[in-house]
Each structure stands twice: as structure tokens, then as C-alpha cells.
Protein backbone atom coordinates (compact mmCIF):
# COMPACT_ATOMS: atom_id res chain seq x y z
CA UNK A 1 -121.48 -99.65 96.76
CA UNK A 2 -119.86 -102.06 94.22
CA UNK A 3 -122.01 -105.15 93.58
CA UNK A 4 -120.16 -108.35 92.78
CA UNK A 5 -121.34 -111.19 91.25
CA UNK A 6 -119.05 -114.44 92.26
CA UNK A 7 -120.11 -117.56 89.63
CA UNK A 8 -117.45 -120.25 91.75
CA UNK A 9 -117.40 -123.47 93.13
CA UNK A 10 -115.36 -122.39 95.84
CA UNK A 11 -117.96 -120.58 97.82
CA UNK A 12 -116.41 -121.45 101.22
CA UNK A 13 -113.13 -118.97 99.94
CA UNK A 14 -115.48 -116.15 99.13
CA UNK A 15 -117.27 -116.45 102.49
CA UNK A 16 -114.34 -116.30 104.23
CA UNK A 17 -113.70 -112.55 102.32
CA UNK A 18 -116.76 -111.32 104.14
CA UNK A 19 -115.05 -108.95 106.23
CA UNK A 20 -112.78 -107.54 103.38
CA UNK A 21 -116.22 -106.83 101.85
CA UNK A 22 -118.09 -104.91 104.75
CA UNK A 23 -114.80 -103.04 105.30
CA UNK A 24 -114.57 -102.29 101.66
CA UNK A 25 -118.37 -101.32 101.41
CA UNK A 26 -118.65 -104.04 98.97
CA UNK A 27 -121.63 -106.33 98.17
CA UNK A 28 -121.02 -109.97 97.16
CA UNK A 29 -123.58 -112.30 95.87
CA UNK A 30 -122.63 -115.59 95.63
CA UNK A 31 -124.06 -118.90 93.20
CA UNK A 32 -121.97 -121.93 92.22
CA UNK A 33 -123.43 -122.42 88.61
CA UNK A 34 -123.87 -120.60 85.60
CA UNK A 35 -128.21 -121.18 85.48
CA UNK A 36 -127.85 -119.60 89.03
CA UNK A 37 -125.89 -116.77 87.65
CA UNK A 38 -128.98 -116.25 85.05
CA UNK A 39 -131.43 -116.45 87.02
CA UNK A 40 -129.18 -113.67 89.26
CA UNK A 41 -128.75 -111.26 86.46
CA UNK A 42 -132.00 -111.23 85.49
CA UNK A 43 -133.76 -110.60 88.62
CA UNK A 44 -130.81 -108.34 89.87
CA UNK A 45 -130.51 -104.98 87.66
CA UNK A 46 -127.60 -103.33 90.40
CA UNK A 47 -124.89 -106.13 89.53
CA UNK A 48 -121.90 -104.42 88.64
CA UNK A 49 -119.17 -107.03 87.45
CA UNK A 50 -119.12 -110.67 87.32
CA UNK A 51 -116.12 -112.65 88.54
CA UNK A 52 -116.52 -116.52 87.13
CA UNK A 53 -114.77 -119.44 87.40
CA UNK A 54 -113.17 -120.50 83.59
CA UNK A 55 -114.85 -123.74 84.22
CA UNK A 56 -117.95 -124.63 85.91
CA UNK A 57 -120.40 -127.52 86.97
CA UNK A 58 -123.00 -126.70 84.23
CA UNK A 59 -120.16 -125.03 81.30
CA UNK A 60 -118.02 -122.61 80.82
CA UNK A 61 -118.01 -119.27 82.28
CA UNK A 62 -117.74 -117.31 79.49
CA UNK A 63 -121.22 -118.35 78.66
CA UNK A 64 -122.54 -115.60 80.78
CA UNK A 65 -120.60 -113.11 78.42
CA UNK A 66 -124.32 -112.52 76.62
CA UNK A 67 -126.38 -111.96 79.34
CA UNK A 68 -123.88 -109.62 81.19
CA UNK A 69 -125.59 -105.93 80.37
CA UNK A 70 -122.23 -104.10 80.54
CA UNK A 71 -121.53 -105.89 83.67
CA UNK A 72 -117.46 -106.22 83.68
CA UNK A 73 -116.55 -109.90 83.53
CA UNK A 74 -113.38 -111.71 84.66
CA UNK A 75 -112.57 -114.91 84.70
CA UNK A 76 -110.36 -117.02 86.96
CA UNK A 77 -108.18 -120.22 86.41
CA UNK A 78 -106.45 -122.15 88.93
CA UNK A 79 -103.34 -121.56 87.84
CA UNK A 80 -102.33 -119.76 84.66
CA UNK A 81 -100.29 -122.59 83.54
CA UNK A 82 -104.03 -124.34 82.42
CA UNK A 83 -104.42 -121.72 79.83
CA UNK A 84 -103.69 -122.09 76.27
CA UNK A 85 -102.37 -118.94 74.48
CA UNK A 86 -105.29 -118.37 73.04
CA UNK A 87 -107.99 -118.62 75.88
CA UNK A 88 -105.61 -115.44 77.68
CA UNK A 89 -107.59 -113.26 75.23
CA UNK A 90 -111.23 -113.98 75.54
CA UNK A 91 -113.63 -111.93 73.79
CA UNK A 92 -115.58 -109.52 76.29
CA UNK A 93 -113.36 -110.51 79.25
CA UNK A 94 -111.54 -107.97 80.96
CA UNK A 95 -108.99 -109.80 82.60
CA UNK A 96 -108.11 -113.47 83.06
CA UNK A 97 -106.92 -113.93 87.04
CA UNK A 98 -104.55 -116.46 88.63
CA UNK A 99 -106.54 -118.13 91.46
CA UNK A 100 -107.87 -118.47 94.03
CA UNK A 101 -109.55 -115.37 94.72
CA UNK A 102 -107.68 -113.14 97.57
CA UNK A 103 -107.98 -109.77 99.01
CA UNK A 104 -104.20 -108.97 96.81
CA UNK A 105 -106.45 -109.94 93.75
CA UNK A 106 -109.90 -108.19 94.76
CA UNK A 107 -107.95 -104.75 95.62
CA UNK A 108 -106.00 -105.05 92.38
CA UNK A 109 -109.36 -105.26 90.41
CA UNK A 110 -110.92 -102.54 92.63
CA UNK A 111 -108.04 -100.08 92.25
CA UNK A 112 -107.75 -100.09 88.35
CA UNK A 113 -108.31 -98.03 86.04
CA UNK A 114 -112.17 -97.41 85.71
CA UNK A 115 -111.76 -96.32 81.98
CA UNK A 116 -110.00 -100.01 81.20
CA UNK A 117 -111.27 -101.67 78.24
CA UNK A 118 -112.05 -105.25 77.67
CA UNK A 119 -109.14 -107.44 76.68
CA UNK A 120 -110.83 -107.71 73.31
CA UNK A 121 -113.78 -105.86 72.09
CA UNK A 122 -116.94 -107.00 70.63
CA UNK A 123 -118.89 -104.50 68.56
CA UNK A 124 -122.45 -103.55 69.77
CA UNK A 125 -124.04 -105.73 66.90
CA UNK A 126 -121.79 -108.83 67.32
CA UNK A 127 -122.32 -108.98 70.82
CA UNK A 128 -125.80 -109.55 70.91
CA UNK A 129 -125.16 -112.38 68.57
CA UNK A 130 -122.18 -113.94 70.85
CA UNK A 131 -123.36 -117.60 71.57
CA UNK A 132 -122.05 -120.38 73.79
CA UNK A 133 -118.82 -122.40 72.21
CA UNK A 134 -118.57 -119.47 69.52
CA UNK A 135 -121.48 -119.38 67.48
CA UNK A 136 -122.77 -116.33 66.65
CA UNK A 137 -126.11 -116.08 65.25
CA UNK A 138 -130.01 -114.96 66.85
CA UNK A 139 -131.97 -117.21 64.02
CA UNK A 140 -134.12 -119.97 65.40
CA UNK A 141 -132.59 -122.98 63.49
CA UNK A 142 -129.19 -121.99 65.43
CA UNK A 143 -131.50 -121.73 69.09
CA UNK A 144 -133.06 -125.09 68.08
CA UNK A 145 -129.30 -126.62 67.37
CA UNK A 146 -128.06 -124.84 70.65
CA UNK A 147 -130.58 -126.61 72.31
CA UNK A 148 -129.51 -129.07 71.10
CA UNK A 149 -126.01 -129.34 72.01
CA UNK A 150 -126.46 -128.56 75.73
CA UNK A 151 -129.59 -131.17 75.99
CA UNK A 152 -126.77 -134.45 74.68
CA UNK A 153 -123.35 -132.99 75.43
CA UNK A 154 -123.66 -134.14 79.32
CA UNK A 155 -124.72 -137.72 77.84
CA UNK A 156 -122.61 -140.78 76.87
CA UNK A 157 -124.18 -141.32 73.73
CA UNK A 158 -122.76 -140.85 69.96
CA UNK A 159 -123.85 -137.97 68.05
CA UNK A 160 -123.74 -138.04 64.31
CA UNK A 161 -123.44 -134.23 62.93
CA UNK A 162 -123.99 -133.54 59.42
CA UNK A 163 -124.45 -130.57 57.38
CA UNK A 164 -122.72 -129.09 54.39
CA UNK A 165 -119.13 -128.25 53.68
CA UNK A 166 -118.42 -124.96 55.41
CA UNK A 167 -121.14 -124.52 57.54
CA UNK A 168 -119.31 -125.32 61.21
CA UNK A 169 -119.63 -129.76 61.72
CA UNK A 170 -116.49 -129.49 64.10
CA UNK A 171 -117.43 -126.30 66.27
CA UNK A 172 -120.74 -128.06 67.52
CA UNK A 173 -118.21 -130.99 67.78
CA UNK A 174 -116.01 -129.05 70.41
CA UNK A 175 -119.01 -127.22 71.86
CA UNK A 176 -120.15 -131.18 72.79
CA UNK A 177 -116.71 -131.71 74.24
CA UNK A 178 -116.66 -128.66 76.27
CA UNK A 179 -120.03 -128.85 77.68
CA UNK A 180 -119.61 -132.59 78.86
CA UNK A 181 -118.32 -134.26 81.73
CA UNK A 182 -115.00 -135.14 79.57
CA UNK A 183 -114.15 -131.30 79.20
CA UNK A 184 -111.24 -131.72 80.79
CA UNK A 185 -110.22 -134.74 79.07
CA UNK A 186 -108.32 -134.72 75.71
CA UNK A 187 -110.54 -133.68 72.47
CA UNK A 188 -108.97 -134.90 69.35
CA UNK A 189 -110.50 -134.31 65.59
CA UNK A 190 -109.55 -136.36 62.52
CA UNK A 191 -110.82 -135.93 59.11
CA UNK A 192 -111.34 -139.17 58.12
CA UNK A 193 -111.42 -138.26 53.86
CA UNK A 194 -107.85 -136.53 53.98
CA UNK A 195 -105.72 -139.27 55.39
CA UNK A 196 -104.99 -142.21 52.44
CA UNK A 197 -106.37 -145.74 53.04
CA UNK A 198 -102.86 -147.45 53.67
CA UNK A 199 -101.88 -144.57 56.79
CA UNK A 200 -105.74 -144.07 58.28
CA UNK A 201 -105.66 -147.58 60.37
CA UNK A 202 -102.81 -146.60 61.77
CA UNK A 203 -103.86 -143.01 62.20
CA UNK A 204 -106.52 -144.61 64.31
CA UNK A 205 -105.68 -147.28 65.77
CA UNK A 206 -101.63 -147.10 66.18
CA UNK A 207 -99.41 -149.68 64.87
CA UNK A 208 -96.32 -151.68 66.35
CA UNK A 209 -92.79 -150.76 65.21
CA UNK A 210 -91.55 -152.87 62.35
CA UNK A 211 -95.44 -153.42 61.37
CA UNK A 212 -94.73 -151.92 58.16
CA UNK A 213 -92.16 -150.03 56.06
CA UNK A 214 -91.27 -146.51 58.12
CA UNK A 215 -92.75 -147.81 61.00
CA UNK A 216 -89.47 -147.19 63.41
CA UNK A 217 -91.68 -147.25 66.79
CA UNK A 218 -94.64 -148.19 68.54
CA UNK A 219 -97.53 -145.55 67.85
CA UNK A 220 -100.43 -144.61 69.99
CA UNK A 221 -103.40 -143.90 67.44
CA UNK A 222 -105.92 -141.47 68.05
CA UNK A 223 -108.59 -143.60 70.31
CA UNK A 224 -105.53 -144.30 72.86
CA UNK A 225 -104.48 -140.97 72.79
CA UNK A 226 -108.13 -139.51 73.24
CA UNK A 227 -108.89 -142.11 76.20
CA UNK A 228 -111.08 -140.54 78.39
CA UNK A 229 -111.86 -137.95 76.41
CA UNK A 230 -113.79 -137.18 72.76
CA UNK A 231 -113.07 -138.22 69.04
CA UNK A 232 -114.34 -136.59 66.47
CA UNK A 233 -114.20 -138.36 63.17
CA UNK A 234 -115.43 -135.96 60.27
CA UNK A 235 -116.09 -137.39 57.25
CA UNK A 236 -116.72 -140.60 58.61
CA UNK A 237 -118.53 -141.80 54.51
CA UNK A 238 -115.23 -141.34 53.31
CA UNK A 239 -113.83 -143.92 54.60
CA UNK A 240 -113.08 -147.33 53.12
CA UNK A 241 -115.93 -150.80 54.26
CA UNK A 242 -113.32 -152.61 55.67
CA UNK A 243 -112.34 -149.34 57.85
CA UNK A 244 -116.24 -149.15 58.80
CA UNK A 245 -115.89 -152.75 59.76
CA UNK A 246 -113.00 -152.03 61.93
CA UNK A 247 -114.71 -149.23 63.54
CA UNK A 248 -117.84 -150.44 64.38
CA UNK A 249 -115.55 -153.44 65.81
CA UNK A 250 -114.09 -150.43 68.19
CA UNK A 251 -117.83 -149.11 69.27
CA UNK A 252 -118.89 -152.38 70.08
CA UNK A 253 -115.86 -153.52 72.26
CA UNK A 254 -114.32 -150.43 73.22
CA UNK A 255 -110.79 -152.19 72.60
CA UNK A 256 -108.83 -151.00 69.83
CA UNK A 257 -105.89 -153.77 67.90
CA UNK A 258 -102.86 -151.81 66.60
CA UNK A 259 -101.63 -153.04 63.35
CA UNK A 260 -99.02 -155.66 63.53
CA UNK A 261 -100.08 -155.96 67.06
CA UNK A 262 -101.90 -159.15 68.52
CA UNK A 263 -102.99 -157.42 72.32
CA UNK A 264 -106.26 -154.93 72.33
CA UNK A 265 -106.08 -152.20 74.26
CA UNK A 266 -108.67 -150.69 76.26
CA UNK A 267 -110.29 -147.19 75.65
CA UNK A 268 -112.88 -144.90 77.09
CA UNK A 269 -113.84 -142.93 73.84
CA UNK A 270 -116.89 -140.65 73.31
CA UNK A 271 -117.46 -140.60 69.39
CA UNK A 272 -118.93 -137.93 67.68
CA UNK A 273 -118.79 -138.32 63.80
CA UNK A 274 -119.81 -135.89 60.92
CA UNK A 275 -120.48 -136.14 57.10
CA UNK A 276 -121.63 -133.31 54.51
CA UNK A 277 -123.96 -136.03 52.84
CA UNK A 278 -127.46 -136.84 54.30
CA UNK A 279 -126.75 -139.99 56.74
CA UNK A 280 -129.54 -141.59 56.10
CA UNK A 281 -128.94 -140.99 52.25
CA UNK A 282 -125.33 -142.01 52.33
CA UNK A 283 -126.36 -145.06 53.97
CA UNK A 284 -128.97 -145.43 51.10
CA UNK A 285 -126.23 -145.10 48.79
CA UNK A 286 -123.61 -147.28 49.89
CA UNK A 287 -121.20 -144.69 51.24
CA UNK A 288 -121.94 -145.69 55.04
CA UNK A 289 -122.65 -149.25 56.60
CA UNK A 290 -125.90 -149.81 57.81
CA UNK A 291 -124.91 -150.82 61.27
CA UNK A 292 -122.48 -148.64 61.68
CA UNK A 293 -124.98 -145.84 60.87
CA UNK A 294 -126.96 -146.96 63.65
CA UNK A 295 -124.46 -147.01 66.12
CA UNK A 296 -123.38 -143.38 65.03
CA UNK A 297 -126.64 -142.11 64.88
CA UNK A 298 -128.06 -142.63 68.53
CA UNK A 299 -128.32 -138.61 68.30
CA UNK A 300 -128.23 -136.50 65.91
CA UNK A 301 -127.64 -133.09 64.83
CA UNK A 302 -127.99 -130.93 61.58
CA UNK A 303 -126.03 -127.82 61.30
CA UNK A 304 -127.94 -125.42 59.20
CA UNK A 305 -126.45 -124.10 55.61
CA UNK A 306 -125.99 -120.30 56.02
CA UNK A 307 -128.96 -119.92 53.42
CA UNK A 308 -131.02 -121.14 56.12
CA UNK A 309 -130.12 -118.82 58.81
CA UNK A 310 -129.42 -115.40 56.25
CA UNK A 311 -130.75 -113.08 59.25
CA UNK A 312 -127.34 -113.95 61.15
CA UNK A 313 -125.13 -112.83 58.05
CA UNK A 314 -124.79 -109.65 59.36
CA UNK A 315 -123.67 -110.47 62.82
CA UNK A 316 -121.69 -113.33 61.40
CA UNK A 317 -119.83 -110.10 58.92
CA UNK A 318 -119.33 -107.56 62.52
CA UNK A 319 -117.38 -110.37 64.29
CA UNK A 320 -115.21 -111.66 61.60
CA UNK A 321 -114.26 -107.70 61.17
CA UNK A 322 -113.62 -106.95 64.52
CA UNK A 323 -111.44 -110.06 64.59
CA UNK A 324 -109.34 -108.38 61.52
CA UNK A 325 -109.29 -105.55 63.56
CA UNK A 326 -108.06 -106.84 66.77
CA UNK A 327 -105.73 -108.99 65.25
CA UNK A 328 -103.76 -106.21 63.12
CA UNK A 329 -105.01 -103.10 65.48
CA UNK A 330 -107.02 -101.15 62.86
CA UNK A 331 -110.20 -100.04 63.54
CA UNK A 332 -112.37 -100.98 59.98
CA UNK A 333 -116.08 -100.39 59.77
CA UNK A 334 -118.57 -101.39 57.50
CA UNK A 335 -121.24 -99.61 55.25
CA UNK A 336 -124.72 -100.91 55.66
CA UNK A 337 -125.00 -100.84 51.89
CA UNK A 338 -122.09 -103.64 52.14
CA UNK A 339 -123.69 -105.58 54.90
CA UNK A 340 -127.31 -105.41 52.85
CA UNK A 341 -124.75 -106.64 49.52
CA UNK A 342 -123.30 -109.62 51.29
CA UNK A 343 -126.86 -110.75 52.01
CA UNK A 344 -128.18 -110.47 48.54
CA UNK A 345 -125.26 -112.87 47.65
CA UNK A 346 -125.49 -116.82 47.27
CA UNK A 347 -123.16 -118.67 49.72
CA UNK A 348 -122.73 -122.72 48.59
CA UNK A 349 -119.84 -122.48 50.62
CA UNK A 350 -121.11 -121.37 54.16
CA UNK A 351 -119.43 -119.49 56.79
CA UNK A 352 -116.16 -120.83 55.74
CA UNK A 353 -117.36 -118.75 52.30
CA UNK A 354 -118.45 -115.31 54.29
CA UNK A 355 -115.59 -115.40 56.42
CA UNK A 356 -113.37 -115.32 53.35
CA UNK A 357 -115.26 -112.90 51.71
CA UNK A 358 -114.77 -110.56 54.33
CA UNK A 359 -110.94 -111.38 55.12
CA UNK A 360 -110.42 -110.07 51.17
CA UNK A 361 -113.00 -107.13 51.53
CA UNK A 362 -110.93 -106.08 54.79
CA UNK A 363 -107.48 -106.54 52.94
CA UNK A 364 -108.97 -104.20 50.36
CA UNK A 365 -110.28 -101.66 52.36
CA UNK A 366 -108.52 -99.02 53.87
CA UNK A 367 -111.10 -97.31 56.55
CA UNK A 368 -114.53 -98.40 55.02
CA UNK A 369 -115.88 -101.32 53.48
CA UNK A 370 -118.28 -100.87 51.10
CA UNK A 371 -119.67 -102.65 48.24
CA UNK A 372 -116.67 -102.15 45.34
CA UNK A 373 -114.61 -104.23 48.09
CA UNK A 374 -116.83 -107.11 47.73
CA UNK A 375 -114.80 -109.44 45.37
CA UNK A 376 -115.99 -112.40 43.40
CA UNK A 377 -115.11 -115.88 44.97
């Protein structure tokens, strides 16, 4: 008998397959939420696939990928149409499916090939390591930051995130977005120290056509276009005082002024902000207004430096392999004296650093990589 474990909010629809189920000797469980799902899979040790809705009351569905013991796990979407090309090819997942879930859809799954593999495979190693909102790491600063994120992201409040260059500010940014009630609400990232003073007002808050030269129409800035939803402002010391001013002018009324405009317009605007200096030190140093440091930092969050976490190099090496080798269908490995070499090394630049360090290594490689592939940054 086939054991499947249904993680929906549409329980009524799999009720009504009941009879499909005793005909097809099939045994469905049933939960609404991914902590029921847990608490299923644990207690449960005859489960033999998971079907899951993409998006759930409590997150995503995918966040049962590391706690399913081989279990095969699909996910299903409303209508394909919802999916960005990207999300068709989920790590671990075997199939996406078009909702909602039919006898058509159940036989098709039921009938397939038992030797099909996963739409995109996750060595042994990296899959222990596979974390909610794609972090991959087992240290306990990265549990403690986990934590975390899924204690604020269902709160209203501001979350300042700071860490060093590299290291991963805007992923916990997105992993906010997607666990809070505004998932399905635009999520929209600026960094705030690459656009020029005389464009980043506009950038923000729009601007009226003919408010300055090249402006040829009205422009919605970023906190009308992410109404509703999430901004993330990175970099938020490198901005100009008078910008800081303007912002804080924003968090306070929730109305935004577009240049050469005299009518404010109202927005609904979570903020979550990031800097690569100490907050409390930029602050301290004149790089970040007091109050608007305050207002920022209702919550905050440190992402650690990789030197913090080196036990998760290793993982952090297998997945950004396996990604080489889905993307260009090779099948790379690499030596353990190569995985014990990149942990010996120093890395001021983060992930961002390893990751490139093992793009070259793989580009250099031809089965194996080993140590001699290891090239200076």
C-alpha cells in the first residue's frame, strides 16, 4: 500500500478522493500546514511521498524538502501560469503539478516510472545541509539566524540586516518576504550605494514628467510599485542625510512625494534595510541618522561572515558543484583533499568568495577537482 502524505489547504478536495483511494489501495493522510507535516513525518516512518501545496499557511512547501527521508515530493500550484521559470525546477522536487489535485493527476503520478529521478538532484552531503529560503549550512550561528527569520518574518515590524560584503544580507531579505503574510505581494530590492545622488530620489520615490531633464513621463518609484508588499533597501549608510531625512519622512507617514510633484501618495511598505558596517557603529560615525537608525532597527539580524560558520564550507562547496553540474549536465566530483584545502583558506569575501572559487575550480577541472584547481582570487 502506497502512503501519501497531502500538505494542502484544500482538504475538502482530497476528502472527496476517498474512494479513488480505497479502490486504489491507497492510504492518504491529510494536514493543512507544514508544522503538521513535521510532526507527521516524524512520528510516521511508512510515508512514502509527499504531495504539498507551493504555498502554505505557515511557508513554503518546499521547506519540508529536509525532513523528507527519501520520501518523493511534489509540489502543486494553482495554475502553472504562477510559476516563474525558475521555481519549475526546484531542487529535490520531482515534479511541479497543475492543480487542483484529481484522480487524471493522482493516476499519472502513480503510473510513472518508479526509477524517475528528481527534477534536480541534490548530492547526499548537500542535502542534509538544504535550509528553508536557500541557505545551506548545519552550524549553530545559521540555526540561531533561521530562528530568527521565521520568529519576525510574520510581523509588521522593520528589520535592519547587517553583515559583511558577501556573506548573503538580501537572501535573509527574501526569506523575510516569503515567509510573511505579504508573500504574495511584490518584493522589490534596491541597493541604495549604486544608484548616484541626483537619480536615487527618483529611484524611490518617482518623479512627475517634465520634473527634470529626461524626465518624459510620470514614474512610479519603488515604494509605489512595492505597495503591499516588501522593500529592501541595502546599503541604506550609503546614502546621502538629506535622503535619510526623506526616508524617515516615508516611515513615519507612510506617504511618499514624487519629485516635481505636490500630492503624496499612499503606500503599504514593509522595510527591511541592510548595511555591511556595524549599525550601531555607523550611526556612531555619522554614516546613519540617529532616528532613522531607530526606526530601522526595531529588529535586527546579523548574518554571520563565513569564518564564523567554517563547518558549513563543505556543504556550501557540494551544492554550488552540483549546481555547475546540473546547469551544463556534467557530473564533477570533488576530492576530499580539495574540500579539506578550501577550508584551510581565508575568505574576506564570504560566500560570494567560495562560490567563485569553485565556479573557476569547476571550469578547470575536467572529472575531479582537486587541490591544483584551486586558483588564487
Amino acid at each position: 500500500m502506497i502512503h501519501v502524505l497531502f500538505v494542502t489547504a484544500q482538504v475538502n478536495d482530497i476528502l472527496a478522493l476517498m474512494p479513488y483511494a480505497t479502490h486504489r489501495q491507497l492510504k492518504f493522510t491529510i494536514v493543512s500546514s507544514i508544522q503538521e507535516a513535521l510532526v507527521e513525518l516524524i512520528n510516521q516512518q511508512n510515508i512514502d511521498m509527499i504531495i504539498a501545496d507551493k504555498q502554505l499557511s505557515d511557508g513554503l512547501g518546499v521547506e519540508l524538502l529536509a525532513k523528507a527521508n527519501g520520501q518523493r515530493m511534489y509540489l502543486v500550484v494553482t495554475h502553472d501560469a504562477l510559476l516563474k521559470p525558475e521555481e519549475l525546477r526546484v531542487p529535490g522536487v520531482y515534479e511541479v503539478l497543475t492543480g487542483p489535485v484529481s484522480v487524471p493527476m493522482l493516476e499519472t503520478i502513480f503510473n510513472e516510472n518508479p526509477l524517475k529521478k528528481p527534477l534536480m538532484a541534490i548530492p547526499t552531503v548537500a542535502l542534509e545541509g538544504l535550509l528553508v529560503d536557500g541557505f545551506i549550512g548545519e552550524s549553530l550561528v545559521m540555526h540561531r539566524m533561521r530562528d530568527l527569520i521565521k520568529k519576525v518574518a510574520p510581523t509588521k515590524v522593520s528589520v535592519f540586516i547587517h553583515g559583511p560584503s558577501g556573506c548573503g544580507k538580501e537572501l535573509v531579505a527574501q526569506a523575510i518576504h516569503r515567509n510573511s503574510q505579504r508573500a504574495d505581494r511584490p518584493f522589490l530590492a534596491l541597493n541604495c550605494g549604486a544608484v548616484t545622488e541626483e537619480l536615487i530620489a527618483s529611484a524611490l520615490f518617482g518623479h512627475e514628467k517634465g520634473s527634470f531633464t529626461g524626465a518624459i513621463h510620470n514614474h512610479k518609484g519603488y515604494f509605489e510599485q512595492a505597495s503591499g508588499g516588501t522593500l529592501f533597501l541595502d546599503e541604506i549608510t550609503e546614502t546621502s542625510k538629506a535622503l535619510q531625512i526623506s526616508l524617515l519622512r516615508v516611515l513615519e507617514t507612510l506617504q511618499v512625494m514624487p519629485v516635481g510633484s505636490r500630492r503624496s501618495v499612499d503606500v503599504d511598505v514593509r522595510i527591511l534595510a541592510s548595511t555591511n558596517r556595524e549599525p550601531l557603529i555607523a550611526m556612531q560615525q555619522g554614516f546613519l541618522r540617529e532616528d532613522l537608525y531607530h526606526r530601522l532597527n526595531v529588529f535586527s539580524i546579523k548574518v554571520p561572515a563565513l569564518a564564523e560558520r567554517h563547518q558549513d564550507i563543505a556543504l556550501l562547496a557540494e551544492f554550488f558543484l552540483n549546481e555547475h553540474n546540473e546547469q551544463n549536465h556534467t557530473n564533477k566530483s570533488i576530492t576530499a583533499q580539495a574540500l579539506q584545502h578550501l577550508q584551510s583558506l581565508p575568505y574576506p569575501g564570504n560566500v560570494r568568495q567560495l562560490k567563485n572559487r569553485i565556479h573557476r575550480a569547476y571550469i578547470l577541472a575536467y572529472d575531479s577537482i582537486d587541490v591544483e584547481h584551486m586558483a588564487d582570487d
